[in-house]
N, C-alpha and C. Protein backbone atom coordinates (compact mmCIF):
# COMPACT_ATOMS: atom_id res chain seq x y z
N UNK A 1 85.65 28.23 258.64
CA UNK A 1 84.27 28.32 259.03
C UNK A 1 83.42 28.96 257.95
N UNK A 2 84.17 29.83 257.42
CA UNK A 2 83.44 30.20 256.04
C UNK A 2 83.11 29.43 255.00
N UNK A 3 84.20 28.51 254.94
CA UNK A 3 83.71 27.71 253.72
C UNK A 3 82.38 26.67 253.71
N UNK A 4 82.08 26.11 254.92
CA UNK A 4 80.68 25.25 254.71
C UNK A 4 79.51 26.18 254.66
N UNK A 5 79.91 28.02 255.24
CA UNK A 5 78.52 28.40 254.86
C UNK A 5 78.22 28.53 253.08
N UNK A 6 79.69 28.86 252.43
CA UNK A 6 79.90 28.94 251.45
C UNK A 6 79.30 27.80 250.60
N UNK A 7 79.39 26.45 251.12
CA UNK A 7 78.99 25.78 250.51
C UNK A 7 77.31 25.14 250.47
N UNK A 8 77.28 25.85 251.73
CA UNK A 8 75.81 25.36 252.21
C UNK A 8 74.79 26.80 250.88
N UNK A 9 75.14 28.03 251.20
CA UNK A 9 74.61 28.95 250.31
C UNK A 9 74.75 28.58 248.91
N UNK A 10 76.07 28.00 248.37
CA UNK A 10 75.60 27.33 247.08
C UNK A 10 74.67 26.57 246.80
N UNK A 11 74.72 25.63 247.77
CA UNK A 11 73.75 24.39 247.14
C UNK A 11 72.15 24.89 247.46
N UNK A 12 72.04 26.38 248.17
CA UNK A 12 70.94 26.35 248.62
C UNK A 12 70.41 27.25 246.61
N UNK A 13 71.13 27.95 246.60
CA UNK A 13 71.11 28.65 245.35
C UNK A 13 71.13 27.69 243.81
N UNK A 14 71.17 26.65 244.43
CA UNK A 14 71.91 25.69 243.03
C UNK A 14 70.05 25.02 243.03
N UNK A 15 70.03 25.04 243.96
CA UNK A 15 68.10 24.07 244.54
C UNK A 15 67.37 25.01 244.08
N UNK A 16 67.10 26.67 244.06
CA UNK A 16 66.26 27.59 243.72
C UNK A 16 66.44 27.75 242.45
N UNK A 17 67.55 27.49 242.05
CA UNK A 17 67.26 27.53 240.35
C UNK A 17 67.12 26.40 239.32
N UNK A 18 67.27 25.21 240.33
CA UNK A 18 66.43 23.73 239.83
C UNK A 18 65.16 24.06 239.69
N UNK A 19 64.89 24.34 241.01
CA UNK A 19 63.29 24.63 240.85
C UNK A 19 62.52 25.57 240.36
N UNK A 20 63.56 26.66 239.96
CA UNK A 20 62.61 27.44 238.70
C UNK A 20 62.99 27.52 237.28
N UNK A 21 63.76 26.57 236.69
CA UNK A 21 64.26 25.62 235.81
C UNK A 21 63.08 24.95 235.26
N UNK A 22 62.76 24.15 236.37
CA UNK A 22 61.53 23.03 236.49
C UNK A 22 60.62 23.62 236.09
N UNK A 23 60.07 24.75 236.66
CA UNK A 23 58.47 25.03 237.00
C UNK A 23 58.29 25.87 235.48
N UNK A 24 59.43 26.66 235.32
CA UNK A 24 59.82 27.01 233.98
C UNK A 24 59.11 26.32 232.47
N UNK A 25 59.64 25.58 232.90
CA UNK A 25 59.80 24.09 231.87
C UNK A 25 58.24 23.98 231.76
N UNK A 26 57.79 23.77 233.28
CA UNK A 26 56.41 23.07 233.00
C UNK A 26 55.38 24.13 232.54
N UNK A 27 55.55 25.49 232.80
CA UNK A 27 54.86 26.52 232.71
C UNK A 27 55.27 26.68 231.05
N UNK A 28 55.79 26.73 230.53
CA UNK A 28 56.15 27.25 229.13
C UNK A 28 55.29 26.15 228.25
N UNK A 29 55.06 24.98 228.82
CA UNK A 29 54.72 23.94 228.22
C UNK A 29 54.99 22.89 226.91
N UNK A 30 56.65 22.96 227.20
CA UNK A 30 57.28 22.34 226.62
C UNK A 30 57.18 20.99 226.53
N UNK A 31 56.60 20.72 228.18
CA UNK A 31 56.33 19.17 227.74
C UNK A 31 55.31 18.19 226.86
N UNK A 32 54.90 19.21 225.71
CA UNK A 32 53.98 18.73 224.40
C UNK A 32 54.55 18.06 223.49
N UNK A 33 55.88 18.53 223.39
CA UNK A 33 57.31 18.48 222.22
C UNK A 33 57.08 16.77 223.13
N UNK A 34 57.47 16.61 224.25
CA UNK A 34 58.13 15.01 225.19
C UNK A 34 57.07 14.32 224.40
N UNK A 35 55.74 14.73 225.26
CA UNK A 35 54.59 13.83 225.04
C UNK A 35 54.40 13.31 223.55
N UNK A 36 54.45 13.96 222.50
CA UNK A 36 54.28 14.07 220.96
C UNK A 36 55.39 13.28 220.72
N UNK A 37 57.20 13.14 221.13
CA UNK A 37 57.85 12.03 220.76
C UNK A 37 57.62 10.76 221.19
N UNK A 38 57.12 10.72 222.86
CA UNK A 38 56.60 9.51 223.48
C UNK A 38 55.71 8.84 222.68
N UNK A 39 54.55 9.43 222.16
CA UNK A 39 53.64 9.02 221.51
C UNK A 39 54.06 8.67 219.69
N UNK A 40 54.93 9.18 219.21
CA UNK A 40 55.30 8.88 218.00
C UNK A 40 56.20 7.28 218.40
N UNK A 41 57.14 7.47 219.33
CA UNK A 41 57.94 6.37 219.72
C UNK A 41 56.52 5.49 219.37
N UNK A 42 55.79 5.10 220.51
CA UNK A 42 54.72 3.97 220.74
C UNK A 42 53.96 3.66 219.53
N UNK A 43 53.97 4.80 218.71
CA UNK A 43 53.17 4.60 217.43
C UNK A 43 53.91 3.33 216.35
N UNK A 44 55.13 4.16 216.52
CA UNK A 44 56.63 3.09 215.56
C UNK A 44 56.24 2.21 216.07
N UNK A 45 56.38 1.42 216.84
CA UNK A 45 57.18 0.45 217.63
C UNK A 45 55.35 -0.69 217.65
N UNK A 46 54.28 -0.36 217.64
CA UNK A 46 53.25 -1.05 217.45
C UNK A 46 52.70 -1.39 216.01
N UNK A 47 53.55 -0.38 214.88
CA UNK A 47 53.16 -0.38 213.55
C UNK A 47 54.76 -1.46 213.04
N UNK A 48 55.16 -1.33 214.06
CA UNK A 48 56.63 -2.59 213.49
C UNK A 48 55.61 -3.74 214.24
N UNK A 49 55.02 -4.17 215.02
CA UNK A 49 55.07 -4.93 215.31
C UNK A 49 54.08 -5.95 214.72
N UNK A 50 53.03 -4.75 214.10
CA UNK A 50 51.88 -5.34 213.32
C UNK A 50 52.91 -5.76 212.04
N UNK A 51 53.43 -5.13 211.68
CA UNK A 51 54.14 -5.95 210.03
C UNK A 51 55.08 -6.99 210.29
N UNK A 52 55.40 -7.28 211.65
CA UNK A 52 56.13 -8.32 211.87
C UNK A 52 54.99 -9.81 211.60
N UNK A 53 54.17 -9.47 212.49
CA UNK A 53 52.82 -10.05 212.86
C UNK A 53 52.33 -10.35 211.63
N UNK A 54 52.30 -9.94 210.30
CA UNK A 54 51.76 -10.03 209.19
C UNK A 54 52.40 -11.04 208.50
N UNK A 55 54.41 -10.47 208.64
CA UNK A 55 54.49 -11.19 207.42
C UNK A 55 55.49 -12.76 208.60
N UNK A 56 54.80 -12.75 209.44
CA UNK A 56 54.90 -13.90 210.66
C UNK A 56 53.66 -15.15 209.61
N UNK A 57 52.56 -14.03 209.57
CA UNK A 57 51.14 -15.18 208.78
C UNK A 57 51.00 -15.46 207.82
N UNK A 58 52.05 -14.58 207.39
CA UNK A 58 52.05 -14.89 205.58
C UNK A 58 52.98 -16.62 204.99
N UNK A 59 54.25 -15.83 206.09
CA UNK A 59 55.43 -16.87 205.85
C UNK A 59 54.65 -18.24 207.02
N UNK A 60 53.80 -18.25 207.59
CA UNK A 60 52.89 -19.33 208.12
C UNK A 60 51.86 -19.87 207.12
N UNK A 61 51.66 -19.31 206.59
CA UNK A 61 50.50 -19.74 204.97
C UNK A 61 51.02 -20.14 204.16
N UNK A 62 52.49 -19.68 203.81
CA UNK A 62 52.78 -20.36 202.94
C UNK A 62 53.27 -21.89 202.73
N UNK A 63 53.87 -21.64 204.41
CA UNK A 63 54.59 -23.30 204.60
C UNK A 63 53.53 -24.45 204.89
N UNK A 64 52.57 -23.58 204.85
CA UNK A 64 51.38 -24.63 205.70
C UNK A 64 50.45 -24.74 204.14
N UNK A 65 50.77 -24.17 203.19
CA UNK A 65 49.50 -24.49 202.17
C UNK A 65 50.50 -24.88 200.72
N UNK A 66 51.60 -24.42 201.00
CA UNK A 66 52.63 -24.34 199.65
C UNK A 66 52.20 -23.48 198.89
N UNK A 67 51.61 -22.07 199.55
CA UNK A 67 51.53 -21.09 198.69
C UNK A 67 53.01 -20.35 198.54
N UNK A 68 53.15 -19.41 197.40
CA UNK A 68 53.73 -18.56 197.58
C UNK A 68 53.43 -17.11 197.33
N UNK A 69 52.58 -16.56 198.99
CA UNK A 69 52.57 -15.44 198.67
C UNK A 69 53.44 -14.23 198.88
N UNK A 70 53.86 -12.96 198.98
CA UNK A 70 54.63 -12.12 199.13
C UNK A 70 54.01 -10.91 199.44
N UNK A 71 54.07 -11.12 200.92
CA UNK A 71 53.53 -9.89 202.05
C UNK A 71 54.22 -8.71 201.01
N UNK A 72 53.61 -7.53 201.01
CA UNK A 72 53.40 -6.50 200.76
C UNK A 72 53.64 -4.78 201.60
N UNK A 73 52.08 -4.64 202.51
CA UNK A 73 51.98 -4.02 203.21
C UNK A 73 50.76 -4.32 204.30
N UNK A 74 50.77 -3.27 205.32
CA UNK A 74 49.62 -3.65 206.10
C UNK A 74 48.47 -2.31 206.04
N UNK A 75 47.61 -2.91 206.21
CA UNK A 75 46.48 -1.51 205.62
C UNK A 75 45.52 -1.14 207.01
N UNK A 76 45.54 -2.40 207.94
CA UNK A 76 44.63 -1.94 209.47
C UNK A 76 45.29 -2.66 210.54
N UNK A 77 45.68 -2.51 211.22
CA UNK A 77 46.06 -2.97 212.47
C UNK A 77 44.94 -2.85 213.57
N UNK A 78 44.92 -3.46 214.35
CA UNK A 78 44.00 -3.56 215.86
C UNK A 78 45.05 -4.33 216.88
N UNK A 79 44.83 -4.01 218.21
CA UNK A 79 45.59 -4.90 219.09
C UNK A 79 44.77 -5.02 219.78
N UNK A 80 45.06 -6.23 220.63
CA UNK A 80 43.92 -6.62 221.71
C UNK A 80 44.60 -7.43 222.76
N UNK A 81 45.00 -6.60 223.79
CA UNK A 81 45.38 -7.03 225.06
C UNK A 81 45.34 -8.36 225.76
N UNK A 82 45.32 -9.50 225.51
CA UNK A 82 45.33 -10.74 226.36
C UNK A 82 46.48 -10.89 226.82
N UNK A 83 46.19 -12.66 227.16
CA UNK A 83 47.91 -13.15 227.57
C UNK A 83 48.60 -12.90 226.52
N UNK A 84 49.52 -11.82 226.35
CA UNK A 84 50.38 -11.32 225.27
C UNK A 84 49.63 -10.52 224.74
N UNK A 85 49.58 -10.66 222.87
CA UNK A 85 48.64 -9.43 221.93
C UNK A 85 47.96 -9.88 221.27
N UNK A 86 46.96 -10.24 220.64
CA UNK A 86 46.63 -10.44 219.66
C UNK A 86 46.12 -9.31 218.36
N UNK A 87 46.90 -9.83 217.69
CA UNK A 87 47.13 -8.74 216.34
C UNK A 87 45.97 -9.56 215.02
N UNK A 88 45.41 -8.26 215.49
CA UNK A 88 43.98 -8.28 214.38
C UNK A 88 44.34 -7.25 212.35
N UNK A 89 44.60 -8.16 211.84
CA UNK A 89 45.42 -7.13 210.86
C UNK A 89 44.16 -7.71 209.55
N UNK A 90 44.51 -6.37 208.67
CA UNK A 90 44.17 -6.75 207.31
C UNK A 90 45.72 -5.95 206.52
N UNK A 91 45.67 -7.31 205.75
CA UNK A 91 47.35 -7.21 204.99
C UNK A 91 47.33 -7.47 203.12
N UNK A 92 48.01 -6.80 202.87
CA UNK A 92 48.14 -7.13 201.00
C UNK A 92 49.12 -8.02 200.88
N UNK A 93 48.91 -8.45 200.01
CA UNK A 93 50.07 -9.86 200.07
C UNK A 93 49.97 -10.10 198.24
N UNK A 94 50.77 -10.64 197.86
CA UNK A 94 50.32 -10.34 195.83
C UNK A 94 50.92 -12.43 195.98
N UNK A 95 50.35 -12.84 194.73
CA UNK A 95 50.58 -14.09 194.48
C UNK A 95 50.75 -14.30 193.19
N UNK A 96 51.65 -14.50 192.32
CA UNK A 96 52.07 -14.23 191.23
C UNK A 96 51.83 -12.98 190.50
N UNK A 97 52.13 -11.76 191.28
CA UNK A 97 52.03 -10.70 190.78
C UNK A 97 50.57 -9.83 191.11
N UNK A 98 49.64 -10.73 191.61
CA UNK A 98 48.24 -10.31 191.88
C UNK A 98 48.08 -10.03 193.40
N UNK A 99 47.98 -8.89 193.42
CA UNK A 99 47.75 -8.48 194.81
C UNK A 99 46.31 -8.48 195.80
N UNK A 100 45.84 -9.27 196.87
CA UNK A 100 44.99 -9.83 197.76
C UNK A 100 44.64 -9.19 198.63
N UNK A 101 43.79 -8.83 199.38
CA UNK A 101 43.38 -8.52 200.55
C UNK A 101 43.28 -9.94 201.65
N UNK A 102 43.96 -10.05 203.00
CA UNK A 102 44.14 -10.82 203.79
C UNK A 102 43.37 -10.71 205.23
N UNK A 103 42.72 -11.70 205.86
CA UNK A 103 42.74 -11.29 207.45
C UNK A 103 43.72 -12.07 208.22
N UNK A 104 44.23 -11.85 209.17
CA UNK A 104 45.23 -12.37 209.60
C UNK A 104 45.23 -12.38 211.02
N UNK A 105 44.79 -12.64 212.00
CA UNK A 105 44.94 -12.56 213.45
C UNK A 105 46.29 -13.66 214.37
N UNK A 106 47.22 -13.05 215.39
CA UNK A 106 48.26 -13.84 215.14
C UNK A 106 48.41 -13.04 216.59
N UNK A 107 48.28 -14.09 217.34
CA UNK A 107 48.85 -14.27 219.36
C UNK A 107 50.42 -14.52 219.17
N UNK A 108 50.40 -13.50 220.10
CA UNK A 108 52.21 -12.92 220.50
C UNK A 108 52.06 -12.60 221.89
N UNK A 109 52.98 -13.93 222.01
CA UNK A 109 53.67 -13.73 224.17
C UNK A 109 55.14 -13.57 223.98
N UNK A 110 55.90 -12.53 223.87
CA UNK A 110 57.35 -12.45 223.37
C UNK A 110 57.97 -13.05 224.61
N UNK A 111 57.27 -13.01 225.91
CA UNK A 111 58.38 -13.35 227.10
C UNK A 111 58.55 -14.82 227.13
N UNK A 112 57.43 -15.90 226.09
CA UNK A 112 57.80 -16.91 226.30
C UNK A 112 58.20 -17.78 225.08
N UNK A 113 58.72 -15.82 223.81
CA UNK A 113 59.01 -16.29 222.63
C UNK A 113 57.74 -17.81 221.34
N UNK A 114 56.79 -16.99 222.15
CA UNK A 114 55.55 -17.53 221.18
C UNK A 114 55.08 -16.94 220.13
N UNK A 115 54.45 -17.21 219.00
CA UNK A 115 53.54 -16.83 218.03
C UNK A 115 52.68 -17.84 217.41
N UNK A 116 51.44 -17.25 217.35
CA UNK A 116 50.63 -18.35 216.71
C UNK A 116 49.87 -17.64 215.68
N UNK A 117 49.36 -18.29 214.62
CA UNK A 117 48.05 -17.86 213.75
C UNK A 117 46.87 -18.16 213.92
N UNK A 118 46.03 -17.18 214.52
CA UNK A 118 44.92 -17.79 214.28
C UNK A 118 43.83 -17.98 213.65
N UNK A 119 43.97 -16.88 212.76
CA UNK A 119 43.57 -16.63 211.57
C UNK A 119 44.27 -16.42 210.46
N UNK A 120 43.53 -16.74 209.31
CA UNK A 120 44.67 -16.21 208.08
C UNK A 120 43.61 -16.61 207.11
N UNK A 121 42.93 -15.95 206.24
CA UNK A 121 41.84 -16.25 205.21
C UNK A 121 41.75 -14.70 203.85
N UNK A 122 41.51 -14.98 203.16
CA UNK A 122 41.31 -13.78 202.19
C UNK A 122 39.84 -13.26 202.95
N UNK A 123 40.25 -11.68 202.86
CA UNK A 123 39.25 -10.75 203.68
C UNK A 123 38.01 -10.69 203.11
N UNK A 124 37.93 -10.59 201.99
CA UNK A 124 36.67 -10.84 201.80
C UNK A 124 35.69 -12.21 201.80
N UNK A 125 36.78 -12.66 202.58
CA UNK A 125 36.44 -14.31 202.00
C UNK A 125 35.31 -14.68 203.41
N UNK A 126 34.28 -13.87 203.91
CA UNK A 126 33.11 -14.48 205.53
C UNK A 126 33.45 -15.72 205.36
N UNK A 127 32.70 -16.16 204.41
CA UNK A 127 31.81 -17.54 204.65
C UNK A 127 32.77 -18.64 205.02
N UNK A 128 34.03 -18.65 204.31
CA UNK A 128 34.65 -20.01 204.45
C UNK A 128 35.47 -20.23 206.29
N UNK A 129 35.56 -21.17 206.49
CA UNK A 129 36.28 -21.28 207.71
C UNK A 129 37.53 -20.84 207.59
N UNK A 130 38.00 -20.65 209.14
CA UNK A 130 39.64 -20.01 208.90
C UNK A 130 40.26 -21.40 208.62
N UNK A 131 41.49 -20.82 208.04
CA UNK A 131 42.67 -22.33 207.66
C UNK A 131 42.78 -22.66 208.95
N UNK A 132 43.41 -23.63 209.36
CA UNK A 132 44.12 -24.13 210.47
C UNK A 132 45.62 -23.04 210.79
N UNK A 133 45.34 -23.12 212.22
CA UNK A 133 46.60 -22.17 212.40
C UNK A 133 47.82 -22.61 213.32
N UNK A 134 47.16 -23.80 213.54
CA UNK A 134 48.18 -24.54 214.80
C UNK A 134 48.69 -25.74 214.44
N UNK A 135 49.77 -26.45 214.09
CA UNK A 135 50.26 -27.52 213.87
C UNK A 135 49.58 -28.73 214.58
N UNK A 136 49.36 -29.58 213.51
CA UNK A 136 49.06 -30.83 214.45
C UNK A 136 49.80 -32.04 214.02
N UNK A 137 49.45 -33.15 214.29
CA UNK A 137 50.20 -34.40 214.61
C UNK A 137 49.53 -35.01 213.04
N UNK A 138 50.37 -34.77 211.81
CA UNK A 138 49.35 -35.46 211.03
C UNK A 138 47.96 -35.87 210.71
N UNK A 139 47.13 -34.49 210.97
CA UNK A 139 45.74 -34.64 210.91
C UNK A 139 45.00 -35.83 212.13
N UNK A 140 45.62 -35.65 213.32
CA UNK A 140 45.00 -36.07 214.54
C UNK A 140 43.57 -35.44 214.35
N UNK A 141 43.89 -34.19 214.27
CA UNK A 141 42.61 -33.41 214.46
C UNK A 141 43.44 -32.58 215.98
N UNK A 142 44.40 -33.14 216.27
CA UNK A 142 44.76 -32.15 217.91
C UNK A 142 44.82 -30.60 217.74
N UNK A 143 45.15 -30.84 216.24
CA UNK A 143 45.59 -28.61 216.60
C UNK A 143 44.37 -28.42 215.86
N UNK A 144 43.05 -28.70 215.64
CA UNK A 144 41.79 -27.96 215.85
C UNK A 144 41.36 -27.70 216.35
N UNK A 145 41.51 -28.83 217.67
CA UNK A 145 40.86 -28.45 219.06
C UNK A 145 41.88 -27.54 219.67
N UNK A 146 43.12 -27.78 219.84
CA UNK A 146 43.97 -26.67 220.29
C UNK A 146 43.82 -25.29 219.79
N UNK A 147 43.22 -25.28 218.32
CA UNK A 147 43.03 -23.73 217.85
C UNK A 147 41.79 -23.23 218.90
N UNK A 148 40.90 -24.26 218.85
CA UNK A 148 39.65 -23.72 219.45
C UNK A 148 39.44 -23.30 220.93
N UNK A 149 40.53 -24.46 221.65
CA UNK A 149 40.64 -23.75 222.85
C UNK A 149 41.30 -23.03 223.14
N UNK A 150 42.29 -22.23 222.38
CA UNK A 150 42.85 -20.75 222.15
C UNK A 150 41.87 -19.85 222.13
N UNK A 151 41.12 -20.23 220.77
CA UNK A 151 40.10 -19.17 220.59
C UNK A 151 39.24 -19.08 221.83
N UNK A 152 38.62 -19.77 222.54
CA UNK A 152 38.04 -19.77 224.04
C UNK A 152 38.63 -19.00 224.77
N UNK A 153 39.81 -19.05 225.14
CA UNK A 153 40.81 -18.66 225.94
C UNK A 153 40.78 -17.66 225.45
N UNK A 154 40.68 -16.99 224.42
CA UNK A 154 40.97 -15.13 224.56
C UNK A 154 39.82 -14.48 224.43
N UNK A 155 38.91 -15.43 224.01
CA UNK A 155 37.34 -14.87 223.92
C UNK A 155 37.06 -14.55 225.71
N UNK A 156 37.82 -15.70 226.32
CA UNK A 156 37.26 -15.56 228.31
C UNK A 156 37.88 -14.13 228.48
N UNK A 157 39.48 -14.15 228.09
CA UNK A 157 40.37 -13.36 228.93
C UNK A 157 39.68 -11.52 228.06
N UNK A 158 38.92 -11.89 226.99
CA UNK A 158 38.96 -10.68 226.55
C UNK A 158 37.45 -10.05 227.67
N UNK A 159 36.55 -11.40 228.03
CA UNK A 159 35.64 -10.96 228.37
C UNK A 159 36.01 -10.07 230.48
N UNK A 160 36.91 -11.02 230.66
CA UNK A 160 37.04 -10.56 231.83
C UNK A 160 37.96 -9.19 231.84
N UNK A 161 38.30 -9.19 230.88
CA UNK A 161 39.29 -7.77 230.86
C UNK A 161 38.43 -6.73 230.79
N UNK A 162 37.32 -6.99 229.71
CA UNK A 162 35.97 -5.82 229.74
C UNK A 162 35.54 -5.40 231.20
N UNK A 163 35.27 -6.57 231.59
CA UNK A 163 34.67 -6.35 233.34
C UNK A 163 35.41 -5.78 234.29
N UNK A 164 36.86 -6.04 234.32
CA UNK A 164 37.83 -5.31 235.12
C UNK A 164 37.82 -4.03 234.68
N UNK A 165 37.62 -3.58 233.14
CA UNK A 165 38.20 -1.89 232.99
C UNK A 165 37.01 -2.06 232.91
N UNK A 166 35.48 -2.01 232.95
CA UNK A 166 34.30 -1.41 233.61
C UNK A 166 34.39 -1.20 234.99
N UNK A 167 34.91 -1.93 235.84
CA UNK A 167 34.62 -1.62 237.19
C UNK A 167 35.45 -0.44 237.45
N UNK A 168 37.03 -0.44 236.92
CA UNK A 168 37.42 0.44 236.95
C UNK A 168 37.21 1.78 237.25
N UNK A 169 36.53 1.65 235.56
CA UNK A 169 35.87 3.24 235.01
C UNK A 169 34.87 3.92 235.81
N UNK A 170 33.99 2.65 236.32
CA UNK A 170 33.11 3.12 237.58
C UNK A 170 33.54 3.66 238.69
N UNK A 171 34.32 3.18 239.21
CA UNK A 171 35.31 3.32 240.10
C UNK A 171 35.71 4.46 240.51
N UNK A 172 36.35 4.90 238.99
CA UNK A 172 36.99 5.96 238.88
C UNK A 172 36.06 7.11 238.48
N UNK A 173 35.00 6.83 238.07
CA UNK A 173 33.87 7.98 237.74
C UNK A 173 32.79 8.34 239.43
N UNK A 174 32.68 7.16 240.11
CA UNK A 174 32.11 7.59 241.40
C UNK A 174 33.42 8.55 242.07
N UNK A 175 34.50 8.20 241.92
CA UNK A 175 35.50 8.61 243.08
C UNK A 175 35.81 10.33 242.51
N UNK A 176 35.04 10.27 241.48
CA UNK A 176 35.72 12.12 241.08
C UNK A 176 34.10 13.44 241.15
């Protein structure tokens, strides 16, 4: 009969020093050290994904123009939330030894193992149109219009995404 009080007083003792273990923890404010690796993790892992994304447009420029350039590094990244990401980059890339400034924008849906280019032009280069970024059928003309109704398509999804995290924010600014 002793032993389940025995065991019941352990576990009651084993729970009071979980919980001031815990509160410990949170009071000392250790969890800056978590947050600061969490946030370094996410940092890696979006700065791999932009140089993937880069030299994804590079090795897409080249097969598509018979250049040969040789991605480098990446100097700005942007992401932009749609169906998948779209990766807004400016990239160095050298072409016989001469090193370029690039823009490069390039849609990534990994769950359905997609990538596209949809941009890819020298950065300083406004005026000229972007290259083509979508394969077509021997100059049908199909993957211009397919680029364009991409570009539609994230121009909508970017616009309705604005409107959802406005209502949000409202939302969330009346409710506090």
């Amino acid at each position: 009969m002793t032993m389940p009080r025995r065991a019941l007083l352990f576990a009651a003792v084993l729970l009071a020093a979980s919980a001031a273990a815990v509160s410990a923890f949170h009071l000392a404010g250790d969890e800056s050290g978590l947050v600061r690796g969490v946030l370094t993790a996410v940092r890696e892992r979006a700065e791999a994904e932009a140089e993937d994304a880069a030299r994804f447009a590079v090795a897409y420029h080249n097969r598509n123009q018979g250049a040969a350039l040789e991605f480098t590094r990446v100097l700005k990244s942007k992401r932009q939330v749609v169906t998948g990401t779209l990766h807004d980059l400016i990239l160095e890339a050298a072409d016989a030894g001469k090193k370029s400034l690039y823009r490069a924008k390039v849609w990534v849906k990994p769950w359905e193992d997609f990538k596209s280019v949809v941009e890819f032009r020298l950065a300083g280069d406004s005026e000229s149109e972007p290259e083509p970024s979508v394969a077509s059928d021997e100059g049908s003309g199909q993957g211009v219009a397919k680029l364009s109704l991409e570009a539609d398509i994230i121009h909508e999804e970017a616009h309705l995404h604005t409107i959802e995290n406005d209502g949000l924010s409202s939302d969330f600014a009346s409710s506090t």
